[in-house]
Protein backbone atom coordinates (compact mmCIF):
# COMPACT_ATOMS: atom_id res chain seq x y z
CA UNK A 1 28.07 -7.54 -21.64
CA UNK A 2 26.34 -9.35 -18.71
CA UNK A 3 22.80 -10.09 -19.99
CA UNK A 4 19.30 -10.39 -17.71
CA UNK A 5 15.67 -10.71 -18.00
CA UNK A 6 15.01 -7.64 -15.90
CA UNK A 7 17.30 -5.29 -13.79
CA UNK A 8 15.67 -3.57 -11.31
CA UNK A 9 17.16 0.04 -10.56
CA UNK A 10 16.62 1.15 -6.88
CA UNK A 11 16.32 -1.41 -3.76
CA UNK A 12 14.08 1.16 -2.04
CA UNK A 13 10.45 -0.17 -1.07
CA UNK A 14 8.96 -0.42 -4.18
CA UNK A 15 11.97 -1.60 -6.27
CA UNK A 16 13.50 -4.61 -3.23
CA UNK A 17 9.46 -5.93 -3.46
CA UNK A 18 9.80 -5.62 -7.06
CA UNK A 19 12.89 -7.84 -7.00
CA UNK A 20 11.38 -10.21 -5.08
CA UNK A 21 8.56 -10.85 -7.33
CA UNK A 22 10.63 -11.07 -10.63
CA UNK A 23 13.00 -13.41 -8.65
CA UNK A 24 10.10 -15.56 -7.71
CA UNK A 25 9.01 -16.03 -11.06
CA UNK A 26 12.27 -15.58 -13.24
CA UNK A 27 14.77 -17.23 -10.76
CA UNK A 28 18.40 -16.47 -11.40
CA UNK A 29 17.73 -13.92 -14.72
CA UNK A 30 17.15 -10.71 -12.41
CA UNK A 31 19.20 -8.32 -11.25
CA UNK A 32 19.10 -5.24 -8.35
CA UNK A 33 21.19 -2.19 -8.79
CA UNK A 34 21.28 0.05 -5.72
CA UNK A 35 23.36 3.19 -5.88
CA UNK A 36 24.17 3.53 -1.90
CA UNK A 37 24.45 0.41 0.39
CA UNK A 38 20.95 -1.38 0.70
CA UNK A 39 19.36 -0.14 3.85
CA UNK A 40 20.57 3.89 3.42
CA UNK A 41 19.21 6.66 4.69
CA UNK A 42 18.71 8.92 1.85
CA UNK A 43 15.54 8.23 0.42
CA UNK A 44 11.96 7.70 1.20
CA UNK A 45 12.74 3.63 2.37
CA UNK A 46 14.57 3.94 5.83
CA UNK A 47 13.16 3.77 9.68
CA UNK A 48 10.89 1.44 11.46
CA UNK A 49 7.50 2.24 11.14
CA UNK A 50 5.10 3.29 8.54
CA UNK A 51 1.44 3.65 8.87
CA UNK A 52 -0.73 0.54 7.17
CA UNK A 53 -3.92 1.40 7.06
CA UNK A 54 -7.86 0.43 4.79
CA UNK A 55 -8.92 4.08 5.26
CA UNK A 56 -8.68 5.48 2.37
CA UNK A 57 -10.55 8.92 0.90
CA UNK A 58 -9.99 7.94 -3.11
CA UNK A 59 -10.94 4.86 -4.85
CA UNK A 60 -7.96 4.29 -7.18
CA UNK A 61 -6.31 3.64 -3.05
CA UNK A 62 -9.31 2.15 -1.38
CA UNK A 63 -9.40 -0.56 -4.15
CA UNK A 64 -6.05 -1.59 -3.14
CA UNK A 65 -5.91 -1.61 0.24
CA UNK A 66 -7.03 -4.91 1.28
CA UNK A 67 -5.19 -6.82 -1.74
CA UNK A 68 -1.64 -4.69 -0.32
CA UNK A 69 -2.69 -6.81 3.02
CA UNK A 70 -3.03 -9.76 1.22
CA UNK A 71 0.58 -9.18 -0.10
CA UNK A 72 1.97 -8.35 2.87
CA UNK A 73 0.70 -11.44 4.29
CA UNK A 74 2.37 -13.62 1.54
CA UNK A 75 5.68 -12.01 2.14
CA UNK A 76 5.63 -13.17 5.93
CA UNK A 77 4.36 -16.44 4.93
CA UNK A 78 7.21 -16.80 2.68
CA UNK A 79 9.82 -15.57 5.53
CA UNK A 80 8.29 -16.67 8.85
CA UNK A 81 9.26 -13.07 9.01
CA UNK A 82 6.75 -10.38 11.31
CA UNK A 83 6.45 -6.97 9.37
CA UNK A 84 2.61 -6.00 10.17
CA UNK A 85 1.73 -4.91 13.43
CA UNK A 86 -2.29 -4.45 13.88
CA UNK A 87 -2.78 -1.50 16.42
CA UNK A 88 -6.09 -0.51 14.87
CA UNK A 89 -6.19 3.07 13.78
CA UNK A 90 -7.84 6.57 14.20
CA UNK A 91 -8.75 9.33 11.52
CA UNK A 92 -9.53 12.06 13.83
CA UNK A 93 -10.88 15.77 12.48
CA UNK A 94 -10.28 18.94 14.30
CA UNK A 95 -13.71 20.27 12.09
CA UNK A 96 -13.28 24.13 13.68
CA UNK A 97 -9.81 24.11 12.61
CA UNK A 98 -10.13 23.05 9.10
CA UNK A 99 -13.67 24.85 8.74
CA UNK A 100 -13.84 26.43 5.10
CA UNK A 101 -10.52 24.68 4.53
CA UNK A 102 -10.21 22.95 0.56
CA UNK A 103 -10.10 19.28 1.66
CA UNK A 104 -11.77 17.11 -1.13
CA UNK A 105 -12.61 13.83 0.27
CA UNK A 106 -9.85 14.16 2.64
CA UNK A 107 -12.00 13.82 5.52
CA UNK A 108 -14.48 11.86 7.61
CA UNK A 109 -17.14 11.42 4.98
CA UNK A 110 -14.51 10.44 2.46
CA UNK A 111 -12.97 7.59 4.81
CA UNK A 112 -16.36 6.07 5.17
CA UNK A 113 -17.69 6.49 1.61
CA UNK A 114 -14.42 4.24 0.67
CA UNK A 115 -15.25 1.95 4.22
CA UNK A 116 -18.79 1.38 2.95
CA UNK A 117 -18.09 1.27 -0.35
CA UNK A 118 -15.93 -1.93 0.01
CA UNK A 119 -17.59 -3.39 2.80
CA UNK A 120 -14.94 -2.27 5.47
CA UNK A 121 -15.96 -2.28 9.26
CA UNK A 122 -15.22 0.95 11.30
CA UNK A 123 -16.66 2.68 14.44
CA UNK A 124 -17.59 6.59 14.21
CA UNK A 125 -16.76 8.68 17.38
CA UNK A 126 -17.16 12.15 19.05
CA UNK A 127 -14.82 13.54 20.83
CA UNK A 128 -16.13 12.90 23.97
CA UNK A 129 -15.85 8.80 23.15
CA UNK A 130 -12.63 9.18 21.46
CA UNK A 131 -11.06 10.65 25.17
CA UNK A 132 -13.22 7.96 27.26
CA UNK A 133 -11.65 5.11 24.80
CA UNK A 134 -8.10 6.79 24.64
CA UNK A 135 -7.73 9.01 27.11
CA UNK A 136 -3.85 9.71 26.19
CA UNK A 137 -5.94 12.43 23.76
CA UNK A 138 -6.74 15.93 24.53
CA UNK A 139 -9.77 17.58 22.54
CA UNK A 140 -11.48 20.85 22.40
CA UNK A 141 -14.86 19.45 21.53
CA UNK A 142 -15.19 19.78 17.94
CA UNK A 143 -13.55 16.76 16.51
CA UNK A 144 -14.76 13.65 15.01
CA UNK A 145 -12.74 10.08 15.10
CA UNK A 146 -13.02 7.16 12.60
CA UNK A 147 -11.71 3.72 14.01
CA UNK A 148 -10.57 0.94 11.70
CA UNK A 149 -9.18 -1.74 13.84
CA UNK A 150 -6.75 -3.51 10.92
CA UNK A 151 -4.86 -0.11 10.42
CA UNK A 152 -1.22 -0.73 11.88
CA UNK A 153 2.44 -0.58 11.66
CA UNK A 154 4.46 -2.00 8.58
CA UNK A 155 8.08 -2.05 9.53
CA UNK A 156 9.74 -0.61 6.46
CA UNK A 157 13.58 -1.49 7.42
CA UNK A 158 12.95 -4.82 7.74
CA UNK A 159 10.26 -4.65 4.69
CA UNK A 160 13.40 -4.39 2.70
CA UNK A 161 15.56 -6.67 4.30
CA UNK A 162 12.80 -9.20 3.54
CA UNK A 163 12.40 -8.71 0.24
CA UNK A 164 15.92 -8.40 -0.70
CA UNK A 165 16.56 -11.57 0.77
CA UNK A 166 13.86 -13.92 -0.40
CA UNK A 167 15.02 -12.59 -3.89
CA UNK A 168 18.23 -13.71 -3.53
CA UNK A 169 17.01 -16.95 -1.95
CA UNK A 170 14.79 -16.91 -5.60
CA UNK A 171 18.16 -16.47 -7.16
CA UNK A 172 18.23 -12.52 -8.12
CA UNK A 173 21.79 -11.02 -7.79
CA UNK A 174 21.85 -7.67 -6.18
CA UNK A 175 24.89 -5.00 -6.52
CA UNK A 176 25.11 -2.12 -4.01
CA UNK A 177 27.25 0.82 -4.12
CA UNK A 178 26.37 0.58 -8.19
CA UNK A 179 24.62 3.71 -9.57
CA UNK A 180 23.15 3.70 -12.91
CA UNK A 181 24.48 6.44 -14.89
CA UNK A 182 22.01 5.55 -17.92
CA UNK A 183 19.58 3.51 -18.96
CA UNK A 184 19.31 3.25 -22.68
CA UNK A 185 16.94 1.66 -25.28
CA UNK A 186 18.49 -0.60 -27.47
CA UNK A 187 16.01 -2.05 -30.34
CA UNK A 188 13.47 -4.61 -27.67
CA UNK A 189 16.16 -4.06 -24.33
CA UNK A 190 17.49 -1.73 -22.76
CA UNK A 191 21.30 -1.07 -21.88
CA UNK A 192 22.36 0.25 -18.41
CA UNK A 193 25.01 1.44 -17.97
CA UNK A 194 27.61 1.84 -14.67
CA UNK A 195 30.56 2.82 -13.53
CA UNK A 196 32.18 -0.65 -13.56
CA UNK A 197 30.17 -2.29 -16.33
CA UNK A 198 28.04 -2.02 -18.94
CA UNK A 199 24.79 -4.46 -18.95
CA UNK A 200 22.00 -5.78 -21.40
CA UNK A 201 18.02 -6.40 -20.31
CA UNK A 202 15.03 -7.49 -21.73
CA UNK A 203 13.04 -4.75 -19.45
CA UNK A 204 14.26 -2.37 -16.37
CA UNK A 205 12.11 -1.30 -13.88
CA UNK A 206 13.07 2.30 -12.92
CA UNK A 207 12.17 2.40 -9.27
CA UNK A 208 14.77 5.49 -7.95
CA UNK A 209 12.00 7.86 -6.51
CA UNK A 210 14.19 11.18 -6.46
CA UNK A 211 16.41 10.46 -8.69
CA UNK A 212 14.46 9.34 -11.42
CA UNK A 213 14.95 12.24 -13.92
CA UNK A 214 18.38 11.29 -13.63
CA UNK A 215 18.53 7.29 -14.58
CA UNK A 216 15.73 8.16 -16.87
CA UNK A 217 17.56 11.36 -18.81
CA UNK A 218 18.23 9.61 -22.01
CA UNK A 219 14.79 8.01 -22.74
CA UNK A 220 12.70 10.90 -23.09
CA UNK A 221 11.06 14.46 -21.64
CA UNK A 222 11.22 14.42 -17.57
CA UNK A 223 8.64 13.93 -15.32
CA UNK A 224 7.15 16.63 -13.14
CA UNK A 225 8.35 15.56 -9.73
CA UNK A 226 8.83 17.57 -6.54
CA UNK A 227 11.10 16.40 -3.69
CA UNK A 228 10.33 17.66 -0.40
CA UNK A 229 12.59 17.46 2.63
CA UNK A 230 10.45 15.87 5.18
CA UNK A 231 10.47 14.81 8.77
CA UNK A 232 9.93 12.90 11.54
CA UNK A 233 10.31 13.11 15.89
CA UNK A 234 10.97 10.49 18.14
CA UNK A 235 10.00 10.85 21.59
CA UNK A 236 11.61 9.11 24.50
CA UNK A 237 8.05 9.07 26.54
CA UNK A 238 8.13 8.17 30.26
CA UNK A 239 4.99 6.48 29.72
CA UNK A 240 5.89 3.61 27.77
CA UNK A 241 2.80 1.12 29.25
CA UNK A 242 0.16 3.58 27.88
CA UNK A 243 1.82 3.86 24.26
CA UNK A 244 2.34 0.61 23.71
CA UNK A 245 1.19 -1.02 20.12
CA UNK A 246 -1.42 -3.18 22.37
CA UNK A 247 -2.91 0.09 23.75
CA UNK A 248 -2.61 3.22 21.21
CA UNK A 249 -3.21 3.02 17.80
CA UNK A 250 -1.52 4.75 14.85
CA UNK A 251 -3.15 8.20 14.26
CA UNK A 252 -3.37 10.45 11.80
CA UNK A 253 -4.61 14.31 13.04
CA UNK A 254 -6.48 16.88 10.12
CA UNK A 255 -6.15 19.76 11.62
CA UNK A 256 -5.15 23.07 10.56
CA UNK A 257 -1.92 20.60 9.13
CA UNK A 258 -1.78 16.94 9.02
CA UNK A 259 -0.46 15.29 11.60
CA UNK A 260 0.36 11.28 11.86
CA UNK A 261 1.76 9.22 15.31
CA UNK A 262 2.83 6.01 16.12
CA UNK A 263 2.63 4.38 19.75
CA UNK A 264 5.92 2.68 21.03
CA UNK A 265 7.80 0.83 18.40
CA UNK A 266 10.87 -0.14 16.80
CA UNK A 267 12.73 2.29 19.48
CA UNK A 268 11.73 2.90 22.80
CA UNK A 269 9.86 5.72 21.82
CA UNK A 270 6.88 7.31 20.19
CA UNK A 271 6.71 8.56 16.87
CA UNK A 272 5.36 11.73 15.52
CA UNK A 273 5.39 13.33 11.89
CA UNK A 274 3.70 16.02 9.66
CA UNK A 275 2.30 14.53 6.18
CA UNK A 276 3.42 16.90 3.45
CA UNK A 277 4.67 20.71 4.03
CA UNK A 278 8.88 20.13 3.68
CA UNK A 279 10.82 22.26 1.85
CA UNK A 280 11.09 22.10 -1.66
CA UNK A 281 15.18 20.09 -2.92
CA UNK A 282 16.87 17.93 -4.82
CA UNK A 283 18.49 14.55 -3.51
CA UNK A 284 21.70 15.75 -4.36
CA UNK A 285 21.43 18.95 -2.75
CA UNK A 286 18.99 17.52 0.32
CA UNK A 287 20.30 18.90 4.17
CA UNK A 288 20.10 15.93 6.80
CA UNK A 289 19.85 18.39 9.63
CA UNK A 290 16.31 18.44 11.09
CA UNK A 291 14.19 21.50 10.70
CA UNK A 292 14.01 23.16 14.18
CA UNK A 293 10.45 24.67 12.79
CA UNK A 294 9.11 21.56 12.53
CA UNK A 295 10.48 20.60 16.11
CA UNK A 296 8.66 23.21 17.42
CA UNK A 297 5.26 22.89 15.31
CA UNK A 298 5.26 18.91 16.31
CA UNK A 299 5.99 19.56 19.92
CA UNK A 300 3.09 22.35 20.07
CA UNK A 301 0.82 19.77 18.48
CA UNK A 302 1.59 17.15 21.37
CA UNK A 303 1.36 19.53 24.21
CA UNK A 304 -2.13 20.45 23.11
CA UNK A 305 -3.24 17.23 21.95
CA UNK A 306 -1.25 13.77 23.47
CA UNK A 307 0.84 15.31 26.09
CA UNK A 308 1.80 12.32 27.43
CA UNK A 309 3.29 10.75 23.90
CA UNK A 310 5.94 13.49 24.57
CA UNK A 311 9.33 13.41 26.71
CA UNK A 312 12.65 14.00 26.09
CA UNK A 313 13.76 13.83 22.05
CA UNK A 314 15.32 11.33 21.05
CA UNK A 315 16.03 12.39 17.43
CA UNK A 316 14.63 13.68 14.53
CA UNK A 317 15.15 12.68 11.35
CA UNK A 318 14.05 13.86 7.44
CA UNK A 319 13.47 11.37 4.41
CA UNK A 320 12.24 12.47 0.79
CA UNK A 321 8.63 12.73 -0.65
CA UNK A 322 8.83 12.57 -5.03
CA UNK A 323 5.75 14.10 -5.57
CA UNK A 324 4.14 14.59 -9.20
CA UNK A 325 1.52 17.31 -9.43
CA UNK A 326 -1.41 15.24 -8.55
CA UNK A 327 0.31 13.77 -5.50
CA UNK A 328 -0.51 10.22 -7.68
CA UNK A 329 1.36 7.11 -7.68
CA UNK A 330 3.52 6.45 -11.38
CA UNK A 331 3.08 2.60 -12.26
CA UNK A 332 3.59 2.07 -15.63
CA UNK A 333 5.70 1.86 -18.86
CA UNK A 334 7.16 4.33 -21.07
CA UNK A 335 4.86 4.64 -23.86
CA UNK A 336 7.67 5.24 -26.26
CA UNK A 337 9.95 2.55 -24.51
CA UNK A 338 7.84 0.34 -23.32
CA UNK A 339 10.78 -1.69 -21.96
CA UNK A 340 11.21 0.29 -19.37
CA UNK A 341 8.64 0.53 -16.03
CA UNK A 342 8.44 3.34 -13.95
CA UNK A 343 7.50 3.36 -10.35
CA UNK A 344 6.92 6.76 -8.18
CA UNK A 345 5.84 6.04 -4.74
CA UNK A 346 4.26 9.98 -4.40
CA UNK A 347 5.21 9.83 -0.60
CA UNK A 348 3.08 7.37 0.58
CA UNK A 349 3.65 4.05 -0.99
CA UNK A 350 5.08 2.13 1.25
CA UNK A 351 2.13 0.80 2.83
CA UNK A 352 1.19 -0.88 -0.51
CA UNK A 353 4.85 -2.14 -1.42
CA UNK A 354 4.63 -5.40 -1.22
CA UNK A 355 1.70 -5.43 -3.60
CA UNK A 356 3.07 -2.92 -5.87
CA UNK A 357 5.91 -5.08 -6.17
CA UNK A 358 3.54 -7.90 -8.13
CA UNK A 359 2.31 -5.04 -10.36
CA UNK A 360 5.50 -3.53 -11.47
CA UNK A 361 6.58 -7.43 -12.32
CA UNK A 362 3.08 -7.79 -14.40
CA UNK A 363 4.10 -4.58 -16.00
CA UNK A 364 7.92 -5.73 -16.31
CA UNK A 365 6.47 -9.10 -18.03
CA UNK A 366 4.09 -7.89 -20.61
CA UNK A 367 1.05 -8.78 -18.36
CA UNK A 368 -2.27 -6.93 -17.66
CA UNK A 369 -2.07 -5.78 -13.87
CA UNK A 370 -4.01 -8.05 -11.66
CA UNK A 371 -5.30 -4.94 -9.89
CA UNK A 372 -6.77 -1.48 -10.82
CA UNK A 373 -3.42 1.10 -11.86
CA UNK A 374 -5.02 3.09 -14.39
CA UNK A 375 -5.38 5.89 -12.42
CA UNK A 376 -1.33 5.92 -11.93
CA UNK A 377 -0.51 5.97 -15.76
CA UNK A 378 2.38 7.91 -16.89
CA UNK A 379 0.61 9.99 -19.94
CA UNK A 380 -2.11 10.94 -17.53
CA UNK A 381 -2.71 15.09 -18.06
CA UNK A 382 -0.83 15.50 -14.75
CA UNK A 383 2.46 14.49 -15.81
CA UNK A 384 1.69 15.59 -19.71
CA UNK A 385 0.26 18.85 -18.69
CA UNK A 386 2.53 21.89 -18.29
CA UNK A 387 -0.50 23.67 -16.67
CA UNK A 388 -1.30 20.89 -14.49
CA UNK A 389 -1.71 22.50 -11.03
CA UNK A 390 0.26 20.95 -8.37
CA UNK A 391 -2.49 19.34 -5.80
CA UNK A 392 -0.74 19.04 -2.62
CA UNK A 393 -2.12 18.53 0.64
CA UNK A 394 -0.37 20.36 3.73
């Protein structure tokens, strides 16, 4: 039975920056297992772009937003490899639209509580300032902007190709085309087990976002997760020179739904997508096929609102959201197997990967976390609770 410090199931986001960290430290005794071939397109991992941003509404996020940035930042050291792009950013709020909507501190006061809170520089707009700034925008008056000129584009593709790499430069073997059938405790390790061998680890770190209940089925009760089908529109805009990264920012839209945009990048296109709201599935039973629904709601939203981002579609495409009730992270151990680390990315990790990466290895290795991830526990009532109620934001 081949024997390792710590296999590391799922070479998604979280679990390739994962990789790399144990690989950095451990060297040779570290091992990635990665069901599909690395780079796939059926989880949460795949495209170009994914929004990087310090605005933040909650504190357990806001407290690791600039440290995720620092990470980041060691990773390209590392590879002389570019995976941030600063556009700056907008929050903008339709407030008539969501007017006596349920939004907790998802909105403009929340952003800057967090923003002053940690000392974060931003610039407050009406809608009038927001247009005379950007006018690619079209407003009906009653919305508000926030501006936070670090927010930017993380390229999650090549995210993962980085990672992956430097950990085997560090010396970690990784296996594609390998799923896990089980992970098992056995006495202080764990066994995993797959369809061509059998292997032996001092600790695993789960990291297989919608399929977790599955590699973790014999080592205890499952987790309350909820995949969602989600999905995103590229547009093949004529005006390429006005949505370029140097002259749009990344976006996000509360409106009546929540909307998020990128400018040009990563294809010759723009990028639109709706946060939350997919069908309910399983990753077994997922569809590929884009939701024409959607289609329609996101091209409504960019007739009214950045008519020019629009043109001809290029594609659309859907990825997964694991959800637990809270719409919360999972960064911890099993209590009861305390061997084994779990990692759920709730649908909007990725931004923070490359620092989550250096807490799942704390966690792998016994060690406090260097940063605050008590708020992601697994025996928190959320995930304990049958009567939890399921918190998310559409």
């Amino acid at each position: 039975m081949d024997t390792y410090r710590v296999i590391v199931v799922g070479c998604g986001g979280l679990g390739s920056a994962a990789l790399y960290r144990l690989a950095a430290e451990l060297g040779p005794g570290v091992l990635g297992l990665e069901q599909f071939d690395l780079g796939h397109h059926r989880g949460a991992s795949q495209d170009h772009s994914r929004i990087i941003r310090l605005a933040q509404h909650e504190s357990q996020y806001a407290a690791l937003a600039a440290p995720a940035y620092k990470a980041w930042d060691e990773v390209e050291s590392e590879s002389c490899q570019q995976i941030v792009t600063r556009t700056g950013g907008l929050v903008i709020e339709d407030r008539v639209a969501r007017r006596g909507a349920a939004t907790g501190t998802r909105n403009i006061e929340g952003y800057t509580g967090m923003f002053d809170r940690y000392g974060v520089a931003y610039e407050l707009l009406d809608a009038d300032e927001l247009v005379a700034r950007w006018p690619q925008f079209r407003v009906t008056g009653g919305e508000q902007a926030l501006y936070q000129a670090e927010s930017g584009i993380v390229d999650a593709a090549r995210a993962n190709a980085v990672h992956i790499a430097l950990a085997r430069a560090h010396g970690a073997q990784v296996r594609a085309n390998t799923p896990v059938r089980a992970i098992r405790p056995d006495g202080d390790g764990v066994v995993v087990v797959t369809d061509e061998r059998t292997y032996r680890a001092d600790r695993v770190v789960v990291a297989s976002d919608a399929w977790t209940n599955q590699v973790l089925a014999e080592t205890g009760p499952r987790l309350p997760l909820t995949v969602l089908r989600e999905q995103v529109t590229y547009y093949a805009t004529p005006h390429l020179a006005e949505f370029a990264p140097s002259r749009f920012p990344v976006f996000m839209w509360h409106g009546s739904r929540n909307f998020y945009g990128f400018p040009v990048y990563g294809e010759v296109a723009t990028k639109l997508g709706q946060h939350m709201g997919g069908d309910e599935t399983t990753a077994d039973t997922r569809s590929f096929a884009p939701d024409d629904v959607r289609r329609a709601r996101y091209g409504a939203f960019v007739e009214a609102h950045v008519p020019r981002l629009g043109g001809p579609e290029l594609y659309s495409k859907t990825c997964l959201y694991t959800v637990p009730p809270d719409q919360n992270f999972i960064l911890d151990r099993l209590p009861e197997h305390p061997q084994i680390v779990v990692a759920v990315g709730a649908g909007h990790a990725f931004k923070f990967a490359a620092l989550i990466g250096s807490v799942l290895a704390d966690l792998a290795l016994d060690r406090q976390p260097a940063h605050p991830v008590d708020a992601f526990r697994i025996d928190r009532p959320a995930l304990t609770d049958p009567s939890f109620p399921r918190s998310f934001h559409v």
